[in-house]
PDB file of N, CA and C in Angstrom:
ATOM      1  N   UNK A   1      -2.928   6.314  45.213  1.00  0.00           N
ATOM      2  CA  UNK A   1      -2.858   7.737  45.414  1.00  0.00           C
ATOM      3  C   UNK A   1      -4.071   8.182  46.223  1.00  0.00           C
ATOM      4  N   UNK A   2      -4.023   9.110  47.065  1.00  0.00           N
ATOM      5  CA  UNK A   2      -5.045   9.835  47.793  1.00  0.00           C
ATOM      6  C   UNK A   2      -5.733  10.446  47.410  1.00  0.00           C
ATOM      7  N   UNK A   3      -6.906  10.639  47.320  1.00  0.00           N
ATOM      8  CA  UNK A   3      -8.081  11.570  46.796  1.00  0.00           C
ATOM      9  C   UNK A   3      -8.225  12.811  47.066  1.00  0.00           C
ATOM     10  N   UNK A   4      -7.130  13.090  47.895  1.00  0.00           N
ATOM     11  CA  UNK A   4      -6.324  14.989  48.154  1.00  0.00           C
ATOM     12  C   UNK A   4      -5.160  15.369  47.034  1.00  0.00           C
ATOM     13  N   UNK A   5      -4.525  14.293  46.743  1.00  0.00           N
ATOM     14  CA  UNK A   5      -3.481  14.426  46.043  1.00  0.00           C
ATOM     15  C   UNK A   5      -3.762  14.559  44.603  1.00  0.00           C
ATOM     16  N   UNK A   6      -4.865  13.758  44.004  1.00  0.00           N
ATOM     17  CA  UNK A   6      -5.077  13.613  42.595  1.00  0.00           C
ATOM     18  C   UNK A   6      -6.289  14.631  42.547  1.00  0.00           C
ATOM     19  N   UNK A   7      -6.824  15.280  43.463  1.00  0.00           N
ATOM     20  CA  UNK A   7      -7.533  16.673  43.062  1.00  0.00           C
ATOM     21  C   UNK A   7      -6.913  17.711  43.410  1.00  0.00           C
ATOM     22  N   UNK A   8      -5.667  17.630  44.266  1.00  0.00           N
ATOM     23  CA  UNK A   8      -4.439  18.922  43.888  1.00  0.00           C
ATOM     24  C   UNK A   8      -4.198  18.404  42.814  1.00  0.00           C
ATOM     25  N   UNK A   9      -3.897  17.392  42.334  1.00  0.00           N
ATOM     26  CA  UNK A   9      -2.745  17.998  40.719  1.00  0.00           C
ATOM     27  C   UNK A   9      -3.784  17.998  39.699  1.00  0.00           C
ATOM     28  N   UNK A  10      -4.999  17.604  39.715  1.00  0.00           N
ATOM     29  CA  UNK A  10      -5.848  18.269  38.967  1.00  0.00           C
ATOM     30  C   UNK A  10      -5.799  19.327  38.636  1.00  0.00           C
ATOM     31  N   UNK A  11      -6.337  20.569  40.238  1.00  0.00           N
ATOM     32  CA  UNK A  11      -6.077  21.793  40.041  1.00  0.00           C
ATOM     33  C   UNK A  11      -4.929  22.788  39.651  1.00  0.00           C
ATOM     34  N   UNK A  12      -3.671  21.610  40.245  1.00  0.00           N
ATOM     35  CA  UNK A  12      -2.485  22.390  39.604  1.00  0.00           C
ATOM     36  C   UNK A  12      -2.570  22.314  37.667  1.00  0.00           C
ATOM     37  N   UNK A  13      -2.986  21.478  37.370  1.00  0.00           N
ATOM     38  CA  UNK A  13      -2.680  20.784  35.412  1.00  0.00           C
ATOM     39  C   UNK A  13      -3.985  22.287  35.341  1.00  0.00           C
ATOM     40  N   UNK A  14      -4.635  22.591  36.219  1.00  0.00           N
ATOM     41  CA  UNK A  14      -5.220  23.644  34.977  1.00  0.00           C
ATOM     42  C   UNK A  14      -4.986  24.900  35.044  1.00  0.00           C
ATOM     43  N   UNK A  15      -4.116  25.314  36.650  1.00  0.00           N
ATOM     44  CA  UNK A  15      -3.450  26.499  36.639  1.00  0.00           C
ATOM     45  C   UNK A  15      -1.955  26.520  36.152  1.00  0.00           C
ATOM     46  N   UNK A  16      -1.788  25.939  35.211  1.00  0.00           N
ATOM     47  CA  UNK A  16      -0.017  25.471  34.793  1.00  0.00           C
ATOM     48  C   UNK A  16      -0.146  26.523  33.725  1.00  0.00           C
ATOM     49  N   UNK A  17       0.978  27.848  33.813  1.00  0.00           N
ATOM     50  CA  UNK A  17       1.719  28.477  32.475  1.00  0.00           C
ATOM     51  C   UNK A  17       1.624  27.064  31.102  1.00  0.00           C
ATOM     52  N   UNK A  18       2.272  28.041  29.998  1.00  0.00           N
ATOM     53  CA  UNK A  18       2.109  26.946  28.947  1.00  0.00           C
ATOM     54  C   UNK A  18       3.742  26.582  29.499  1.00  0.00           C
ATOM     55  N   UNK A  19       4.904  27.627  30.177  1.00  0.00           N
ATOM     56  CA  UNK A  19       6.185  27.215  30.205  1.00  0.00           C
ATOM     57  C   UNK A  19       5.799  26.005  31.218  1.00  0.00           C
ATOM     58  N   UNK A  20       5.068  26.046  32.174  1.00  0.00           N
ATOM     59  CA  UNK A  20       5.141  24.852  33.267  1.00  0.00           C
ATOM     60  C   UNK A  20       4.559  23.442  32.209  1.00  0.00           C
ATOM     61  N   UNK A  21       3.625  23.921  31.576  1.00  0.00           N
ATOM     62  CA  UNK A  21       2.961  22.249  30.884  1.00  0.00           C
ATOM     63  C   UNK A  21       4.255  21.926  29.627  1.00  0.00           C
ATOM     64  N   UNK A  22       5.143  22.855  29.175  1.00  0.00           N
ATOM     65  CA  UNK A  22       5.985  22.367  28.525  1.00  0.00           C
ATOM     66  C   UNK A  22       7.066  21.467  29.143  1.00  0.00           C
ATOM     67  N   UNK A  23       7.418  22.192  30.265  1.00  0.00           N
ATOM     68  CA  UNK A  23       8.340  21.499  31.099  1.00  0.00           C
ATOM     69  C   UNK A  23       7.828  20.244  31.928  1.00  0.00           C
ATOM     70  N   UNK A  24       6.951  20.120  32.437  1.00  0.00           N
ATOM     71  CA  UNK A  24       6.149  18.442  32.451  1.00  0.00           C
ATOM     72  C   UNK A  24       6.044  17.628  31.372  1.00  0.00           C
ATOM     73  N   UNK A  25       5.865  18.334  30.204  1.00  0.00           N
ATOM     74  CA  UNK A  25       5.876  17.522  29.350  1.00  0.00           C
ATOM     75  C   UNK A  25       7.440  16.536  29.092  1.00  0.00           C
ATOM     76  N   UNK A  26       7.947  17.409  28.863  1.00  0.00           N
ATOM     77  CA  UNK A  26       9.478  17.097  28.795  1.00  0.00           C
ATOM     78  C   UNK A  26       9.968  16.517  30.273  1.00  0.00           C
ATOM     79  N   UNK A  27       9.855  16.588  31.093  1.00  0.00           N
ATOM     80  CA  UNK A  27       9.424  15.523  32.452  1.00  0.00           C
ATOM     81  C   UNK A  27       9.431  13.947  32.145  1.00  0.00           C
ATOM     82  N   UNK A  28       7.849  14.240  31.662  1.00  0.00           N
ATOM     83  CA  UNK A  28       7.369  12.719  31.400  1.00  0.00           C
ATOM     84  C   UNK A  28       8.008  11.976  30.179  1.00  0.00           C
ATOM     85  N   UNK A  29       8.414  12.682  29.505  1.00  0.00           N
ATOM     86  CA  UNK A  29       9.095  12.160  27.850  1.00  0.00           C
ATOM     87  C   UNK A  29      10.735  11.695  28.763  1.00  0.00           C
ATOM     88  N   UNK A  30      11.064  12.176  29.335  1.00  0.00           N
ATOM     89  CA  UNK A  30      12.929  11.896  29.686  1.00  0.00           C
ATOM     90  C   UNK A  30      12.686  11.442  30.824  1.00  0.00           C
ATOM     91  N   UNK A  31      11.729  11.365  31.882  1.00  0.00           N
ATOM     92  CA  UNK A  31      11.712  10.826  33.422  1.00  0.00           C
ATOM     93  C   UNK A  31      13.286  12.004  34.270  1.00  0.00           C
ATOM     94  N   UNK A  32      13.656  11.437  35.224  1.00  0.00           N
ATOM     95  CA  UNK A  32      14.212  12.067  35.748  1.00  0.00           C
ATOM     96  C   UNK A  32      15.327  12.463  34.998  1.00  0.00           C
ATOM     97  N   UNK A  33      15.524  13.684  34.904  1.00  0.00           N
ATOM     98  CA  UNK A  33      16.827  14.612  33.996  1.00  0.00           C
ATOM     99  C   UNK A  33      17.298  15.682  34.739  1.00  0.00           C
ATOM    100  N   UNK A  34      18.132  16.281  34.485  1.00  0.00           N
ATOM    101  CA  UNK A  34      18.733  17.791  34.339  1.00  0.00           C
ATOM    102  C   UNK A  34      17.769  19.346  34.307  1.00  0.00           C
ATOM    103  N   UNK A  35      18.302  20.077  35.112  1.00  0.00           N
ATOM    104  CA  UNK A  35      17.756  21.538  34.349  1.00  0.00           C
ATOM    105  C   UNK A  35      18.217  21.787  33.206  1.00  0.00           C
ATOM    106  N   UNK A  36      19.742  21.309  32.701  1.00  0.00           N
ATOM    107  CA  UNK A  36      20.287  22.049  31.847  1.00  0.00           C
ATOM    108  C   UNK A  36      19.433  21.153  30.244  1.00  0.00           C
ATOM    109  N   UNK A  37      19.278  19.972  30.687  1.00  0.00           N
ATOM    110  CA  UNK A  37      19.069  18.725  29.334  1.00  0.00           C
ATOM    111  C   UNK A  37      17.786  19.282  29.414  1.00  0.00           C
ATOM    112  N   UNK A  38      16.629  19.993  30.290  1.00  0.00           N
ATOM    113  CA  UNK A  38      15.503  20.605  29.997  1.00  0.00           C
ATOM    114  C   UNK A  38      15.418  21.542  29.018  1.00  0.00           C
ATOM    115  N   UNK A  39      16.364  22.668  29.371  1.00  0.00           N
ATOM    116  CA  UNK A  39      16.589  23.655  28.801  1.00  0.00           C
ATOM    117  C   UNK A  39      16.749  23.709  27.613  1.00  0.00           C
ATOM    118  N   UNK A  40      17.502  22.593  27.026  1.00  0.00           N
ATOM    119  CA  UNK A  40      18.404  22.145  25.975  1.00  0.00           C
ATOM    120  C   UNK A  40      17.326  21.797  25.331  1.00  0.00           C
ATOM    121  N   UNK A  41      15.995  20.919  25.738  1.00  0.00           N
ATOM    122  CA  UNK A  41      14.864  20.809  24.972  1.00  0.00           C
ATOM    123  C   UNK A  41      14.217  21.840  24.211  1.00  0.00           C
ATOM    124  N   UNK A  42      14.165  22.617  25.291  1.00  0.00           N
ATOM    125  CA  UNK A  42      12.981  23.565  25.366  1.00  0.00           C
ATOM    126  C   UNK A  42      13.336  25.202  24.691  1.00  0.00           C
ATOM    127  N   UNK A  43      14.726  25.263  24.705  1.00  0.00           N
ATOM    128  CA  UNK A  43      15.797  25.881  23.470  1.00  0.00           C
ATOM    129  C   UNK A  43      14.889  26.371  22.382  1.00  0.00           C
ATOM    130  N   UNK A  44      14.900  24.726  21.812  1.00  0.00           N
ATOM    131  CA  UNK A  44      14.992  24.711  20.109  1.00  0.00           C
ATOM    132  C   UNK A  44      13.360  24.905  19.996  1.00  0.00           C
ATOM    133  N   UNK A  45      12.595  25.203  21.042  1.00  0.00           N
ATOM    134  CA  UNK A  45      11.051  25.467  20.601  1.00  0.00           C
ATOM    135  C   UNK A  45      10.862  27.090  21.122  1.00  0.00           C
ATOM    136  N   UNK A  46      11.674  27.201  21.844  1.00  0.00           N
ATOM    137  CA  UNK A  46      11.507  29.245  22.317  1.00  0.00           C
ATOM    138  C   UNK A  46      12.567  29.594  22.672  1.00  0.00           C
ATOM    139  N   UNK A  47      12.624  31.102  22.611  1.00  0.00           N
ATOM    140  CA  UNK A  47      13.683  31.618  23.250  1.00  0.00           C
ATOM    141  C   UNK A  47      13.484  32.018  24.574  1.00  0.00           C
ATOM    142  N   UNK A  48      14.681  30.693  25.137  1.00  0.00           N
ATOM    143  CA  UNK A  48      14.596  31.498  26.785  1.00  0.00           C
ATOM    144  C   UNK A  48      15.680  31.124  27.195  1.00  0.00           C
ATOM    145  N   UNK A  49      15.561  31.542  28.757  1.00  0.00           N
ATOM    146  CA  UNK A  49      17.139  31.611  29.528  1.00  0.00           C
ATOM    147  C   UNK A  49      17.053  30.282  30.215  1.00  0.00           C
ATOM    148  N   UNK A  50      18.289  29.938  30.792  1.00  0.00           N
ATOM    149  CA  UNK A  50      18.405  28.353  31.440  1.00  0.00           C
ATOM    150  C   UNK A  50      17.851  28.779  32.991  1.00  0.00           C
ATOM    151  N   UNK A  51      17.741  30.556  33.173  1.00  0.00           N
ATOM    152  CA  UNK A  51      17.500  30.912  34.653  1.00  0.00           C
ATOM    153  C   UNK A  51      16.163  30.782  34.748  1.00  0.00           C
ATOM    154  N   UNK A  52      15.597  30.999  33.745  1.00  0.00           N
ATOM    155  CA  UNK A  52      14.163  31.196  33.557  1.00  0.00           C
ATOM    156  C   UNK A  52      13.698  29.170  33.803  1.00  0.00           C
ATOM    157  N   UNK A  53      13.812  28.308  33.566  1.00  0.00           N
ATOM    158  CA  UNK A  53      13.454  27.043  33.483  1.00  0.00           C
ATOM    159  C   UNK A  53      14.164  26.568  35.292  1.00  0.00           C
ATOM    160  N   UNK A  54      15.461  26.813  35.103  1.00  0.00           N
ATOM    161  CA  UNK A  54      15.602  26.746  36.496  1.00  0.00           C
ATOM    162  C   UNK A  54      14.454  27.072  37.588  1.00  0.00           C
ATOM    163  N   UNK A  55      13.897  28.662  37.530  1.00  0.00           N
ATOM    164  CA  UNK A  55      13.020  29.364  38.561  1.00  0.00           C
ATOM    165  C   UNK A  55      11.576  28.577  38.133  1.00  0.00           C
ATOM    166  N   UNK A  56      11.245  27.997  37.246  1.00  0.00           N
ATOM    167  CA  UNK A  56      10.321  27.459  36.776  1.00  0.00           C
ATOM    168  C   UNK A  56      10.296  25.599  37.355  1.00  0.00           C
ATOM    169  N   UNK A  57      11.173  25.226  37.350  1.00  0.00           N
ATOM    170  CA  UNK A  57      11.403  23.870  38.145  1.00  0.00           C
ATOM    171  C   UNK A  57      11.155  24.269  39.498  1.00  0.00           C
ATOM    172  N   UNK A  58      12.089  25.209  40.186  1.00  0.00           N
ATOM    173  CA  UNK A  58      11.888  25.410  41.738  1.00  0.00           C
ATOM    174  C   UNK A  58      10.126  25.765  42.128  1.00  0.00           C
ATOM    175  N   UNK A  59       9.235  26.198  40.850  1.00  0.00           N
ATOM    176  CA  UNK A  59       8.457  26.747  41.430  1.00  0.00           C
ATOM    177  C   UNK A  59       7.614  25.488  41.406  1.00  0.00           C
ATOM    178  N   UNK A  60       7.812  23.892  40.651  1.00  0.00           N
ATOM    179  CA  UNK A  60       7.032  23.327  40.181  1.00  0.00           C
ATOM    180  C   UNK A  60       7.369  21.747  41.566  1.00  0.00           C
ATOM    181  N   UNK A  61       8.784  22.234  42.191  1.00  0.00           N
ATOM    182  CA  UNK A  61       8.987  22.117  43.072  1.00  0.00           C
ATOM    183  C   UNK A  61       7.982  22.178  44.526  1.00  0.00           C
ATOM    184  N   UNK A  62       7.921  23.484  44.392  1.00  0.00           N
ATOM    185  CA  UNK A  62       6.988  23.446  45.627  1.00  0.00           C
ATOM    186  C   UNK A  62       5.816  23.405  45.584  1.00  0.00           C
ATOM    187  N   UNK A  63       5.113  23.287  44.511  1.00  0.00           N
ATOM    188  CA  UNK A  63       3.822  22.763  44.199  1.00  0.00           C
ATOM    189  C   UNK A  63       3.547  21.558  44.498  1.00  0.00           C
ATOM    190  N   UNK A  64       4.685  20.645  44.797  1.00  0.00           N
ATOM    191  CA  UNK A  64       5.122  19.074  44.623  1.00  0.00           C
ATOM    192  C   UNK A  64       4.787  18.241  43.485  1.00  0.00           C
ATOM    193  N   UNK A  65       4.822  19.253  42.674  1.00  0.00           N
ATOM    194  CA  UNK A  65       4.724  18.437  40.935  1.00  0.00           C
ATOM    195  C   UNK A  65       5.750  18.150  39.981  1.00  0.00           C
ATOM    196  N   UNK A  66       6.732  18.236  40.916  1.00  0.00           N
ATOM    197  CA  UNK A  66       8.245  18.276  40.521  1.00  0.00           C
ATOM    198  C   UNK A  66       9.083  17.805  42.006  1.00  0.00           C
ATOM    199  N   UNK A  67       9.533  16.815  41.746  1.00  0.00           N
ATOM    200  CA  UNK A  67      10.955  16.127  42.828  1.00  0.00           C
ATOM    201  C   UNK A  67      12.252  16.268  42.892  1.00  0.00           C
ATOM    202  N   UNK A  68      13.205  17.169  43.470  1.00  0.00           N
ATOM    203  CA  UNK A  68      14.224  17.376  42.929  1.00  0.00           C
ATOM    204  C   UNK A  68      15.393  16.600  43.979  1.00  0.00           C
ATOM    205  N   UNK A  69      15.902  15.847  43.256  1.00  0.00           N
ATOM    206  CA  UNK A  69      17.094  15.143  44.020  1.00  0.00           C
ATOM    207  C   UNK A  69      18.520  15.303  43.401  1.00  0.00           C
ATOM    208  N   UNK A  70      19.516  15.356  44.385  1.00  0.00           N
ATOM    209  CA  UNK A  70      20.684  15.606  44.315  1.00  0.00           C
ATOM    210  C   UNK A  70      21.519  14.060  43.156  1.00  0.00           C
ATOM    211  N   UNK A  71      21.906  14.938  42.243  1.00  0.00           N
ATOM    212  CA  UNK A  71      22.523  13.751  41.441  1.00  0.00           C
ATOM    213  C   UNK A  71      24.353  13.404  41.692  1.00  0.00           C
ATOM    214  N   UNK A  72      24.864  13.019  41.027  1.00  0.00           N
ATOM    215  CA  UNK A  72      26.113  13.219  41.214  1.00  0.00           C
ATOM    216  C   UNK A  72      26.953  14.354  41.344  1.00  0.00           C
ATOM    217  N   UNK A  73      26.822  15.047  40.150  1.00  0.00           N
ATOM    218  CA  UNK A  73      27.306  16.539  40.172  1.00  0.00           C
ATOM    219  C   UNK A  73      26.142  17.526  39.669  1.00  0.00           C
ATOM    220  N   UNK A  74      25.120  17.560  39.452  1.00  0.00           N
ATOM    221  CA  UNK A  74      24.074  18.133  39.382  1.00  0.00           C
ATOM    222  C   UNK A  74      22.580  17.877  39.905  1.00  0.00           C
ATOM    223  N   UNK A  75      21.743  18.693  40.387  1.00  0.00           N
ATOM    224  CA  UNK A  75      20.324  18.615  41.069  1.00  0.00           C
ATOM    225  C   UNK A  75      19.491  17.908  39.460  1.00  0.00           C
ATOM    226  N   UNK A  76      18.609  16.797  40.101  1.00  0.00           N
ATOM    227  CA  UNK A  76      17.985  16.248  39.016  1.00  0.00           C
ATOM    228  C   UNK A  76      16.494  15.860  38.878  1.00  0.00           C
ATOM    229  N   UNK A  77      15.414  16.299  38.435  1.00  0.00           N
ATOM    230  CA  UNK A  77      14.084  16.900  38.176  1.00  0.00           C
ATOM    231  C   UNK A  77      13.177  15.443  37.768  1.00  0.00           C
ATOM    232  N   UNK A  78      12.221  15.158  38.760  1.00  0.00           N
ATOM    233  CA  UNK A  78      11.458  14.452  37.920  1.00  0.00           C
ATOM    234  C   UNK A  78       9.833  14.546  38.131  1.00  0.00           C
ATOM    235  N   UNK A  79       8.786  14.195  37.345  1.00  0.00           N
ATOM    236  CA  UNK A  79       7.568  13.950  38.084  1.00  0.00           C
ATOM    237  C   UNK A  79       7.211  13.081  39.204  1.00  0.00           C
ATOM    238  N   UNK A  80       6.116  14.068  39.397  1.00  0.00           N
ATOM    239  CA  UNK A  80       5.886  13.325  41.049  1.00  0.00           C
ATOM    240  C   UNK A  80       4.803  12.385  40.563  1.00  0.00           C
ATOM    241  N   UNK A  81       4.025  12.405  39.273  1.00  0.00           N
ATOM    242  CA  UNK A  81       3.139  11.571  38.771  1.00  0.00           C
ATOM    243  C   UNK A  81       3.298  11.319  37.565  1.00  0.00           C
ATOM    244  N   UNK A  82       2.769  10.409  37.154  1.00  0.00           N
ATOM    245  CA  UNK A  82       2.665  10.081  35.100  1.00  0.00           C
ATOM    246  C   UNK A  82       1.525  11.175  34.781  1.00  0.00           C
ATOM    247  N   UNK A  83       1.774  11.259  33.429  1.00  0.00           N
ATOM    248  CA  UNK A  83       1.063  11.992  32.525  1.00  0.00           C
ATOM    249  C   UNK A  83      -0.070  11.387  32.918  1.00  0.00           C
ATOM    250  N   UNK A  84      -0.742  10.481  32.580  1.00  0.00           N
ATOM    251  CA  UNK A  84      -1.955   9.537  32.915  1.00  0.00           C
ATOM    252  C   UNK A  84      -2.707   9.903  33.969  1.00  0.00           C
ATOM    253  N   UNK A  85      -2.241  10.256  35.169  1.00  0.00           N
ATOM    254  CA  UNK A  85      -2.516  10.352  36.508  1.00  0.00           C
ATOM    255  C   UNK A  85      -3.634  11.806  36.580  1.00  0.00           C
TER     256      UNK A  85
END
């Protein structure tokens, strides 16, 4: 890894909402998944909308801390690094 890259996601891990460090978390626990199998996590610990995690992936998206590739019949979410990193 580049020494630009691992002091951006430094700075991104300490400007992260608690919804963004939840949703990395759940990232790194399932590797590449679903918005909806996110959601479905993240449900049973708060109340929120599947639009709300959606707009929350896209945003984690263009941070490039999030990879989103086209799955079979659904767009599918993964880290761009390990937890470790």
């Amino acid at each position: 890894m580049k020494r630009q890259e691992k002091v951006s996601r430094e700075r991104h891990s300490r400007v992260l909402g608690s919804l963004e460090h939840e949703i990395m978390d759940v990232l790194w626990s399932r590797g590449r998944t679903s918005g909806k199998d996110i959601f479905a996590d993240i449900k049973g610990r708060r109340r929120i909308a599947l639009t709300t995690v959606l707009t929350v992936l896209k945003r984690l998206v263009v941070k490039g801390l999030v990879k989103k590739v086209k799955g079979k019949s659904v767009y599918l979410y993964g880290p761009t690094y390990t937890k470790d990193d």
